[in-house]
N, C-alpha and C. Protein backbone atom coordinates (compact mmCIF):
# COMPACT_ATOMS: atom_id res chain seq x y z
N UNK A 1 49.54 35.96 100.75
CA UNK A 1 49.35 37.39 100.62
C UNK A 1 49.33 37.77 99.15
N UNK A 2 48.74 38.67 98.69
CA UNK A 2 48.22 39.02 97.14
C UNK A 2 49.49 40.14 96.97
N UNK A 3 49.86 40.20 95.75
CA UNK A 3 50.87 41.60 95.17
C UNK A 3 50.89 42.08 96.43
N UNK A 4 49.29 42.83 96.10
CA UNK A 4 48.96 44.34 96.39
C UNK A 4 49.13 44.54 97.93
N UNK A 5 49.74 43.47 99.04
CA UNK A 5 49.64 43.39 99.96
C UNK A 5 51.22 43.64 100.51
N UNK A 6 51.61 42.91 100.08
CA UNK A 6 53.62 42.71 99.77
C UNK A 6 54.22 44.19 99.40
N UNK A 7 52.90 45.06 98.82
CA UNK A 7 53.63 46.22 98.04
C UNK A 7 53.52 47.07 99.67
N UNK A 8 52.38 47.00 99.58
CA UNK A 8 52.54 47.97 101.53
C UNK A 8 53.10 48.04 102.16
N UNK A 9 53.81 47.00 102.07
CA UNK A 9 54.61 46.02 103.79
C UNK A 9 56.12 46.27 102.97
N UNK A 10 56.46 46.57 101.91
CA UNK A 10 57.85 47.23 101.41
C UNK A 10 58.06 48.79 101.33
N UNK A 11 56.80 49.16 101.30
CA UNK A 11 56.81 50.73 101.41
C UNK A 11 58.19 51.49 102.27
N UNK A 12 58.89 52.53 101.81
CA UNK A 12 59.26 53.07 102.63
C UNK A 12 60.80 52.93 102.46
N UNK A 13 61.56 53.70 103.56
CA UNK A 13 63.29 53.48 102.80
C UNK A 13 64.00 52.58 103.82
N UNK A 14 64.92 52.17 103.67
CA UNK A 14 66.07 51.09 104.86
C UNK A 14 66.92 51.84 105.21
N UNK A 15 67.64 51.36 106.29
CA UNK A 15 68.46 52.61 107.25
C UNK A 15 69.25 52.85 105.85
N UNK A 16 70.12 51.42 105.12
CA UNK A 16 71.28 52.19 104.15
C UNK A 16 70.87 53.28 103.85
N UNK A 17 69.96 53.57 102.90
CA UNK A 17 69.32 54.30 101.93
C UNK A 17 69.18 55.69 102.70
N UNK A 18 68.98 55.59 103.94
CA UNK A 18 68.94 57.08 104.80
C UNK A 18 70.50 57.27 105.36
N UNK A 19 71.41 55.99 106.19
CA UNK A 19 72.34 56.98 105.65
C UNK A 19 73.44 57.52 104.42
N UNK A 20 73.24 56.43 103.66
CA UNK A 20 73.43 57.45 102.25
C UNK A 20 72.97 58.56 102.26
N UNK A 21 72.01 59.04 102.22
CA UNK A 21 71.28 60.14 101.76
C UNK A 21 72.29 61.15 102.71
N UNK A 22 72.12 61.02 104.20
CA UNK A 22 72.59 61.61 105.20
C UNK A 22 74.20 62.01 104.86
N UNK A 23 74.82 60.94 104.75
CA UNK A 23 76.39 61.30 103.90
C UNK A 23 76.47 62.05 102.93
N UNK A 24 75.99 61.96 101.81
CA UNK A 24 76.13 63.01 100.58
C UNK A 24 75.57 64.40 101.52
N UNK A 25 74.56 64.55 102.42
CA UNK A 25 74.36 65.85 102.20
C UNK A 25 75.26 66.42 103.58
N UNK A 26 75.85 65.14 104.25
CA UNK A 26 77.14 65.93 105.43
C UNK A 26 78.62 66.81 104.07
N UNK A 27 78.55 65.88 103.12
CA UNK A 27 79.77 65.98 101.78
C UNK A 27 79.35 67.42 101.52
N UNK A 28 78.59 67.31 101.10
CA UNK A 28 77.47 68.79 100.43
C UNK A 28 78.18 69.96 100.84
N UNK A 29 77.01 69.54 102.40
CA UNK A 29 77.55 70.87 103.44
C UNK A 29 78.82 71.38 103.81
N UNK A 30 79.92 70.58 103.60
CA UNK A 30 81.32 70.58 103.82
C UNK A 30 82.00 71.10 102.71
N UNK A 31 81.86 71.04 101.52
CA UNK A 31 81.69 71.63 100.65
C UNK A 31 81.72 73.18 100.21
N UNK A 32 79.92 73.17 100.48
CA UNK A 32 79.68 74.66 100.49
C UNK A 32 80.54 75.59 101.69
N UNK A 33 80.62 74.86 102.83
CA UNK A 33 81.24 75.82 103.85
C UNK A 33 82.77 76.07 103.52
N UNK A 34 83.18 75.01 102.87
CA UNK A 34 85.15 75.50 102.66
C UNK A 34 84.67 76.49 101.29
N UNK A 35 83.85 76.38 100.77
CA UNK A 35 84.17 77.64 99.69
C UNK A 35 83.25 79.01 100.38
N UNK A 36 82.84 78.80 100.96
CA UNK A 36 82.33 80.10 101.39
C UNK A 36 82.99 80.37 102.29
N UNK A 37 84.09 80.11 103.94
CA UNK A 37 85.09 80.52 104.12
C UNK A 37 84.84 81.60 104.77
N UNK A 38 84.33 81.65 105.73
CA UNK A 38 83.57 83.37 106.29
C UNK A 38 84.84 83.90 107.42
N UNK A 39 85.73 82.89 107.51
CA UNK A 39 86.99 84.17 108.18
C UNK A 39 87.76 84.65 107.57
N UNK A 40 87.69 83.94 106.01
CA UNK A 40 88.55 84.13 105.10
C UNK A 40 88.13 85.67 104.38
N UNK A 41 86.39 85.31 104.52
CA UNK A 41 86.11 86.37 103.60
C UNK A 41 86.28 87.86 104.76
N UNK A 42 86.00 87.55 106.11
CA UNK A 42 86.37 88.63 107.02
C UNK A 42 87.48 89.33 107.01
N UNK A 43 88.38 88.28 106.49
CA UNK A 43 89.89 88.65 106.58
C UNK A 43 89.79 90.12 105.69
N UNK A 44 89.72 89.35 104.17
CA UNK A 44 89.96 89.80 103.15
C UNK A 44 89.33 91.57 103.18
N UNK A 45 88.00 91.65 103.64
CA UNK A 45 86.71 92.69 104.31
C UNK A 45 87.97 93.64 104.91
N UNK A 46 88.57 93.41 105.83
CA UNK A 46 89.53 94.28 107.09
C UNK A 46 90.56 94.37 106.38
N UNK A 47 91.31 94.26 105.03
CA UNK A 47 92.39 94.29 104.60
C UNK A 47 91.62 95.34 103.77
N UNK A 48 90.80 95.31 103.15
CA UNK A 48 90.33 96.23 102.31
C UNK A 48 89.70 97.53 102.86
N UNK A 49 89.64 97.75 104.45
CA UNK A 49 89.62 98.76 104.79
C UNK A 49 91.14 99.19 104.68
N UNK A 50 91.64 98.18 105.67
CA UNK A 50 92.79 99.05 105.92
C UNK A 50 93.63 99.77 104.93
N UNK A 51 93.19 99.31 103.11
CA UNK A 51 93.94 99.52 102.04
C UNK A 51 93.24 101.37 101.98
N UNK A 52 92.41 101.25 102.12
CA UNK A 52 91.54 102.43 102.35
C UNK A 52 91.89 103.64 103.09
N UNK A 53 92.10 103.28 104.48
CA UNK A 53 93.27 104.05 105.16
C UNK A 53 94.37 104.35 105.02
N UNK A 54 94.90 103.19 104.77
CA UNK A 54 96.23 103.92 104.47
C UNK A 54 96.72 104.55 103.40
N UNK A 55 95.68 104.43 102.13
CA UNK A 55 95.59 105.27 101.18
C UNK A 55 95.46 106.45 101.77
N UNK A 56 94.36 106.51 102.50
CA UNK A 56 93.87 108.28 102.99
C UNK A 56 94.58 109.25 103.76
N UNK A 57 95.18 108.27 104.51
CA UNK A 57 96.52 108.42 105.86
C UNK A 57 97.36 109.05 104.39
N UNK A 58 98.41 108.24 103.55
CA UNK A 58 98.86 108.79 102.98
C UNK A 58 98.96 109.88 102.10
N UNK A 59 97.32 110.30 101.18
CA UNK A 59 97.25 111.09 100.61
C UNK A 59 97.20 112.38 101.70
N UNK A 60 97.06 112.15 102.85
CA UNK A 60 96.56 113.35 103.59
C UNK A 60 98.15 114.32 103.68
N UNK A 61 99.04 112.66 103.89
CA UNK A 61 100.37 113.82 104.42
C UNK A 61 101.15 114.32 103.20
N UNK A 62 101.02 113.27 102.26
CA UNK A 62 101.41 114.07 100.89
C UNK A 62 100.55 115.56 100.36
N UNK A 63 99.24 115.77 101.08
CA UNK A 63 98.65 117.17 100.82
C UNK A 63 99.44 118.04 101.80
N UNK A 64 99.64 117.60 103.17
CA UNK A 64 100.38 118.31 104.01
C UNK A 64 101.38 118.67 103.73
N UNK A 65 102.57 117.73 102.84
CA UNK A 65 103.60 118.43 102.60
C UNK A 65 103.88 119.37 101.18
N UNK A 66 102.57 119.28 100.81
CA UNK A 66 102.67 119.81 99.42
C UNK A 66 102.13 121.73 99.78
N UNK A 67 101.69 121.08 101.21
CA UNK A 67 100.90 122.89 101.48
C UNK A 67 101.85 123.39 102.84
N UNK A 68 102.49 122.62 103.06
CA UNK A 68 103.70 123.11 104.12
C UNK A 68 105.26 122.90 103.22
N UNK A 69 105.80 123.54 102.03
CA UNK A 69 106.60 123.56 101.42
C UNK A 69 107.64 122.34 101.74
N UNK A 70 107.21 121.47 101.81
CA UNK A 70 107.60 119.96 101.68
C UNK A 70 108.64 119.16 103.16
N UNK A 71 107.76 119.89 103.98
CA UNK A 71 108.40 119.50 105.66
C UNK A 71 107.13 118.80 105.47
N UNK A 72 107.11 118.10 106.80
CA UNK A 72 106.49 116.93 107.29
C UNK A 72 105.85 117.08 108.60
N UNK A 73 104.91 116.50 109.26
CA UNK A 73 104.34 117.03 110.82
C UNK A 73 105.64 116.33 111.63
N UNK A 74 105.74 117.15 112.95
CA UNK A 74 107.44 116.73 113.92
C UNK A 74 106.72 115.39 114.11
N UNK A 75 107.90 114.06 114.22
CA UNK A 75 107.49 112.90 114.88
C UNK A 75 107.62 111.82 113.78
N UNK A 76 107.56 112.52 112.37
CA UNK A 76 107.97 111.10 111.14
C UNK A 76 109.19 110.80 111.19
N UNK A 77 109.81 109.98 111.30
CA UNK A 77 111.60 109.87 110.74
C UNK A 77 111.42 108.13 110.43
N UNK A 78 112.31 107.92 110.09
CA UNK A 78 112.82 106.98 109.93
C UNK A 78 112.60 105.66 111.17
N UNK A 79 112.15 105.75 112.10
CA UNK A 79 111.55 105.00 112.68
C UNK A 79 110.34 104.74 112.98
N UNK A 80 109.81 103.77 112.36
CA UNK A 80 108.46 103.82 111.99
C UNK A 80 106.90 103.87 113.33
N UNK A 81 106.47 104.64 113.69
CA UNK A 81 105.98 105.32 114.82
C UNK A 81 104.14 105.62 114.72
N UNK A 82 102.98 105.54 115.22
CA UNK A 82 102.24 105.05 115.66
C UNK A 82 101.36 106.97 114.41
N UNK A 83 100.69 106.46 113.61
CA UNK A 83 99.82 107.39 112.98
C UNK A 83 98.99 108.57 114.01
N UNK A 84 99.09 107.87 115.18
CA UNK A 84 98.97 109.13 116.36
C UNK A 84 99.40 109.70 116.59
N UNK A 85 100.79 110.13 116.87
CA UNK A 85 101.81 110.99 116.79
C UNK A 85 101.72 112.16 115.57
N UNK A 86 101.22 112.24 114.83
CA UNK A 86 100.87 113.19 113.92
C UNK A 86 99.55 113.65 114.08
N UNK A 87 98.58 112.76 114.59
CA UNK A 87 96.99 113.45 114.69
C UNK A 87 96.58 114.84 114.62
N UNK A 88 97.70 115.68 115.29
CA UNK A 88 97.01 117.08 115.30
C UNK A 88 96.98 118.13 114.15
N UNK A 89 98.16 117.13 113.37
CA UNK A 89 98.61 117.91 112.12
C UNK A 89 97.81 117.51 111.11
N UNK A 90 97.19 116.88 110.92
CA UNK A 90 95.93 116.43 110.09
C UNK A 90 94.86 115.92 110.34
N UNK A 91 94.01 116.05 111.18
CA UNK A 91 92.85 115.91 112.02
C UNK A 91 92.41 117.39 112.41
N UNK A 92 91.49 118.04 111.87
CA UNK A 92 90.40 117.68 110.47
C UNK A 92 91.01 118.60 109.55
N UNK A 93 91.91 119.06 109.46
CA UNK A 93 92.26 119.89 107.87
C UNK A 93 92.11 118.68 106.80
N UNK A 94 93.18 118.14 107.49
CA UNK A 94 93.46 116.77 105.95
C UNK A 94 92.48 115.56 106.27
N UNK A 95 91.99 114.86 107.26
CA UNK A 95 91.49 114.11 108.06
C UNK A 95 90.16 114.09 108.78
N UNK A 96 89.13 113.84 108.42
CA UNK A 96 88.27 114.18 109.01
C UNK A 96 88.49 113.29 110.96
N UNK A 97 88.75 111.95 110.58
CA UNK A 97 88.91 111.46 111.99
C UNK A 97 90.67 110.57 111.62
N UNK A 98 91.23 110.41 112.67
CA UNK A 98 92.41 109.30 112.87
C UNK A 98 91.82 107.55 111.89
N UNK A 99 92.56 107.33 110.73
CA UNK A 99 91.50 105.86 111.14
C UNK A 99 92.30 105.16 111.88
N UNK A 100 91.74 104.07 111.92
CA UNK A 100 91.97 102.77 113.36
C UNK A 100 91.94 101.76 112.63
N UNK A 101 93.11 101.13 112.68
CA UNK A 101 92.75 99.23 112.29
C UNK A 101 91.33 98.96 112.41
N UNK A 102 91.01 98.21 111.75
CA UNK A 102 89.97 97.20 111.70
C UNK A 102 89.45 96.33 113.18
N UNK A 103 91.01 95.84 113.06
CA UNK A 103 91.27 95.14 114.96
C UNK A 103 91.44 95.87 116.09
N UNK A 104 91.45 97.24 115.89
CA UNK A 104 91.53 98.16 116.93
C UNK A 104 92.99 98.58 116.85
N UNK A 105 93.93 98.15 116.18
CA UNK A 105 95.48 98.56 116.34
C UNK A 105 95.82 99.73 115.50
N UNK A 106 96.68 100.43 115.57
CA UNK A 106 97.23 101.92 114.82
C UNK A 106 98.13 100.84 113.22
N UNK A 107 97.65 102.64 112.75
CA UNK A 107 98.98 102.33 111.42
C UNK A 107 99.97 102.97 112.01
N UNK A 108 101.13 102.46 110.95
CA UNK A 108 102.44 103.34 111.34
C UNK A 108 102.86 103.97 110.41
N UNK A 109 103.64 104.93 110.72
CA UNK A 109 104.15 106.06 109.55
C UNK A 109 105.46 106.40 110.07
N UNK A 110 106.30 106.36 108.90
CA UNK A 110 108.26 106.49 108.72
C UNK A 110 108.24 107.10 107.26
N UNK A 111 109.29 107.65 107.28
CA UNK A 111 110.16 108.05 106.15
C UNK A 111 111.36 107.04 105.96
N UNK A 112 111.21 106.68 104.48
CA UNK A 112 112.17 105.56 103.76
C UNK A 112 113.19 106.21 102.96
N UNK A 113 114.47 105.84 102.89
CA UNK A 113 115.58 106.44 102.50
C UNK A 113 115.52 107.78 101.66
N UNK A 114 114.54 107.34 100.76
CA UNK A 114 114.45 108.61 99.70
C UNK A 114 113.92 109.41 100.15
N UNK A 115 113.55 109.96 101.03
CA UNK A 115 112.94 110.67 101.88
C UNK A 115 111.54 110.62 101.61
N UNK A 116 110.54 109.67 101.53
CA UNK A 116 108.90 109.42 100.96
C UNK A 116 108.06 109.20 102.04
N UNK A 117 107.32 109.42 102.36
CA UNK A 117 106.36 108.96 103.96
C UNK A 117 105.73 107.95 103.37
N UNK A 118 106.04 106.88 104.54
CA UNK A 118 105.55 105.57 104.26
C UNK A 118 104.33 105.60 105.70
N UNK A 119 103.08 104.86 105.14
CA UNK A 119 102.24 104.43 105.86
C UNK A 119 101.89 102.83 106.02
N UNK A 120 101.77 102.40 107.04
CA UNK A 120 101.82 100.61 106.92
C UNK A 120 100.74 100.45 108.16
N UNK A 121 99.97 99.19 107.60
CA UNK A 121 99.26 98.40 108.54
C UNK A 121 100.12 97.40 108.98
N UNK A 122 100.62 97.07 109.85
CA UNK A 122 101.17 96.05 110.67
C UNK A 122 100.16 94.98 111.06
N UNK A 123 98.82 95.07 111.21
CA UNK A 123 97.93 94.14 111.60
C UNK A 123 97.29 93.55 110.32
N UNK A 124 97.89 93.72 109.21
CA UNK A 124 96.98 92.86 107.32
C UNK A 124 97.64 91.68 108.07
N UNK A 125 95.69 91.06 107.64
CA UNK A 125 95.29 89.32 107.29
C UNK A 125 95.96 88.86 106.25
N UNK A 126 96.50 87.71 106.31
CA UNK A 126 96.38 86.82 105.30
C UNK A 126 98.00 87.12 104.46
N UNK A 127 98.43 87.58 104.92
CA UNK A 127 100.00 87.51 104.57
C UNK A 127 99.72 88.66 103.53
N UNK A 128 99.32 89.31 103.72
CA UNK A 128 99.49 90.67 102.70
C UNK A 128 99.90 91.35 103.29
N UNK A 129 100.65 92.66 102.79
CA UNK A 129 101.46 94.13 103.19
C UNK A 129 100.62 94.78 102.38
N UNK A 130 100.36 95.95 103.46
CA UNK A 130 99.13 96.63 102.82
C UNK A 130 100.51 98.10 103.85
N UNK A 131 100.54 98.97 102.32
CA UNK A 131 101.26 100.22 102.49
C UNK A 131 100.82 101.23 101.59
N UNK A 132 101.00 102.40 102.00
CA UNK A 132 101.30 103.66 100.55
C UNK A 132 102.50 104.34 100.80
N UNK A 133 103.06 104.25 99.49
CA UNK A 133 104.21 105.15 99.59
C UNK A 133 103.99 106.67 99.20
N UNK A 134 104.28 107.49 99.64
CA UNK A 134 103.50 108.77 99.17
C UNK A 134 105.23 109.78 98.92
């Protein structure tokens, strides 16, 4: 057989060579997916509402008590109790709607020793406490 004949009949790749190839790009893909992390980044998405709310939750009742000479709607105390229980007292003056967890669950709202209205998500991802103290 001439070279040019030998060169034909080598053409082409060997299983190694494919699955090498095949491994680096399983590595690759494994890779890109732990840094991109899409429940992680969901998490993070629903914590940053809820930081949102309960900002708004809070500024609302700190307007409430600043325009009701510094009483509070009946139902805050010291035991920390379901952001529904107040709905009527700020829904829509202060509030355009109630918000809602992310996951569908309520915030809660108490008064903390110093007498301050506290608002809390009980349902934050990822080991965060997501509150306003107002």
């Amino acid at each position: 057989m001439s070279s040019m004949n030998l060169y034909f009949l080598k053409r082409g790749f060997t299983l190694m060579e494919i699955l090498v190839v095949i491994a680096i790009m399983g590595i690759l893909a494994t890779v890109v997916y732990t840094s991109i992390n899409p429940a992680r980044q969901y998490a993070q998405s629903r914590n940053a509402q809820r930081h949102i709310d309960v900002a708004g939750a809070g500024n609302a009742l700190a307007q409430y008590r600043v325009e009701h000479s510094g009483s509070l709607p009946a139902g805050i105390t010291q035991t920390p109790a379901s952001l529904a229980t107040v709905s009527s007292a700020l829904v829509p003056t202060y509030l355009p709607t109630l918000p809602v967890d992310p996951k569908g669950g309520e915030y809660l709202v108490s008064i903390d020793a110093q007498n301050r209205v506290v608002v809390n998500a009980p349902q934050a991802e990822l080991g965060v406490v997501i509150s306003a103290i107002q």
